[in-house]
Protein backbone atom coordinates (compact mmCIF):
# COMPACT_ATOMS: atom_id res chain seq x y z
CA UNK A 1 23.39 4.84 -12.29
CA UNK A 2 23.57 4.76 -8.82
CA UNK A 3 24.52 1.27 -7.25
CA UNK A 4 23.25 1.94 -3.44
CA UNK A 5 21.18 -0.68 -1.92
CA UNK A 6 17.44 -0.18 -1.25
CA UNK A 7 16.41 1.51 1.36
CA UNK A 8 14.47 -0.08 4.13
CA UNK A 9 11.27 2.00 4.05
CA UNK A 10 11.05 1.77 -0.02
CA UNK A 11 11.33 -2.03 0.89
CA UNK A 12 8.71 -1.94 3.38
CA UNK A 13 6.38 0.53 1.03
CA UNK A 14 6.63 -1.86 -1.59
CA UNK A 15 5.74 -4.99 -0.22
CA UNK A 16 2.83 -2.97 2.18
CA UNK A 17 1.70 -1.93 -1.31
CA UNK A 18 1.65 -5.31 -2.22
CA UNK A 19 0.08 -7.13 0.37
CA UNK A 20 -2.18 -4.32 0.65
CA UNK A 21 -3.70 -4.70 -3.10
CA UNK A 22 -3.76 -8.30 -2.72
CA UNK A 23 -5.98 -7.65 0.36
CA UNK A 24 -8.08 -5.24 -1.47
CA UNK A 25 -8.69 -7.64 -4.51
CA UNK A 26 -9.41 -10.83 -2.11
CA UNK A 27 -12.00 -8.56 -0.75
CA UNK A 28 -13.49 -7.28 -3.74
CA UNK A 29 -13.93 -11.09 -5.34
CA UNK A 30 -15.85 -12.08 -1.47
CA UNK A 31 -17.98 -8.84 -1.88
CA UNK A 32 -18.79 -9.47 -5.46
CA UNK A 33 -21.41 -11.55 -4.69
CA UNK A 34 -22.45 -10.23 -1.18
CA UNK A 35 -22.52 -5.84 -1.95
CA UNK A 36 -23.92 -5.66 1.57
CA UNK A 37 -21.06 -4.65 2.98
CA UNK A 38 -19.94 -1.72 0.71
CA UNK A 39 -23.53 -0.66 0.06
CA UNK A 40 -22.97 2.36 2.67
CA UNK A 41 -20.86 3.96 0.75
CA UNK A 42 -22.28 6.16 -2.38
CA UNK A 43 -21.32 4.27 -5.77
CA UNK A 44 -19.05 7.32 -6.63
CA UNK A 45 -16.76 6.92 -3.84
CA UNK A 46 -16.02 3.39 -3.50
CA UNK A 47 -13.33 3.14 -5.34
CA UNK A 48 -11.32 6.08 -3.75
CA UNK A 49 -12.43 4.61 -0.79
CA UNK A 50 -10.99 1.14 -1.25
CA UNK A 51 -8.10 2.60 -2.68
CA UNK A 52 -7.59 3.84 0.36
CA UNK A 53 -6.89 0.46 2.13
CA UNK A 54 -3.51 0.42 0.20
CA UNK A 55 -2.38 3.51 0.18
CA UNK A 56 -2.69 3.37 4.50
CA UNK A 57 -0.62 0.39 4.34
CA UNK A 58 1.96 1.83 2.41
CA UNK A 59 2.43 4.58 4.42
CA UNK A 60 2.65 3.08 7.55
CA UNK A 61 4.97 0.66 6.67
CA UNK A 62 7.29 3.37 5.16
CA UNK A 63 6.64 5.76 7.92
CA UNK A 64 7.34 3.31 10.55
CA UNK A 65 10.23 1.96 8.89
CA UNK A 66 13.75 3.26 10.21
CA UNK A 67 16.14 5.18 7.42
CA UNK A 68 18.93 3.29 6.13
CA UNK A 69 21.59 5.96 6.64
CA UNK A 70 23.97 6.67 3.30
CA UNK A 71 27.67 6.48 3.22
CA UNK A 72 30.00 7.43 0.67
CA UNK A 73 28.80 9.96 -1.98
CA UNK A 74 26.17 8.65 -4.25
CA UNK A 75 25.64 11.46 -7.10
């Protein structure tokens, strides 16, 4: 098993992942009882569409992140 640290960007994907579903579920329990705001969209695409929220989040933060170069050999 490899003992490496974590990278930077996996660091910064997870926690974009993380704050990005906690976004996406704040918003879902404030548009529960107001559907105004996601009524554009057809009923058979909201959900990719919201799923898209954290998914954007994540890769920004672990495209933006820099890499965390390796040293040593890590097989």
């Amino acid at each position: 098993m490899a003992t490496a640290p974590v990278e930077k960007k996996v660091t910064a994907a997870s926690a974009g992942a993380y704050v990005g579903s906690t976004a996406l579920l704040a918003a879902l329990v404030a548009v529960q009882d107001n559907s105004r705001l996601i009524e554009w969209m057809p009923n058979g695409a909201t959900p990719f569409v919201l799923a898209l929220i954290p998914a954007a989040i994540t890769f920004v933060g672990g495209w933006g992140t820099k890499h965390t170069p390796r040293t040593g050999n890590l097989r």
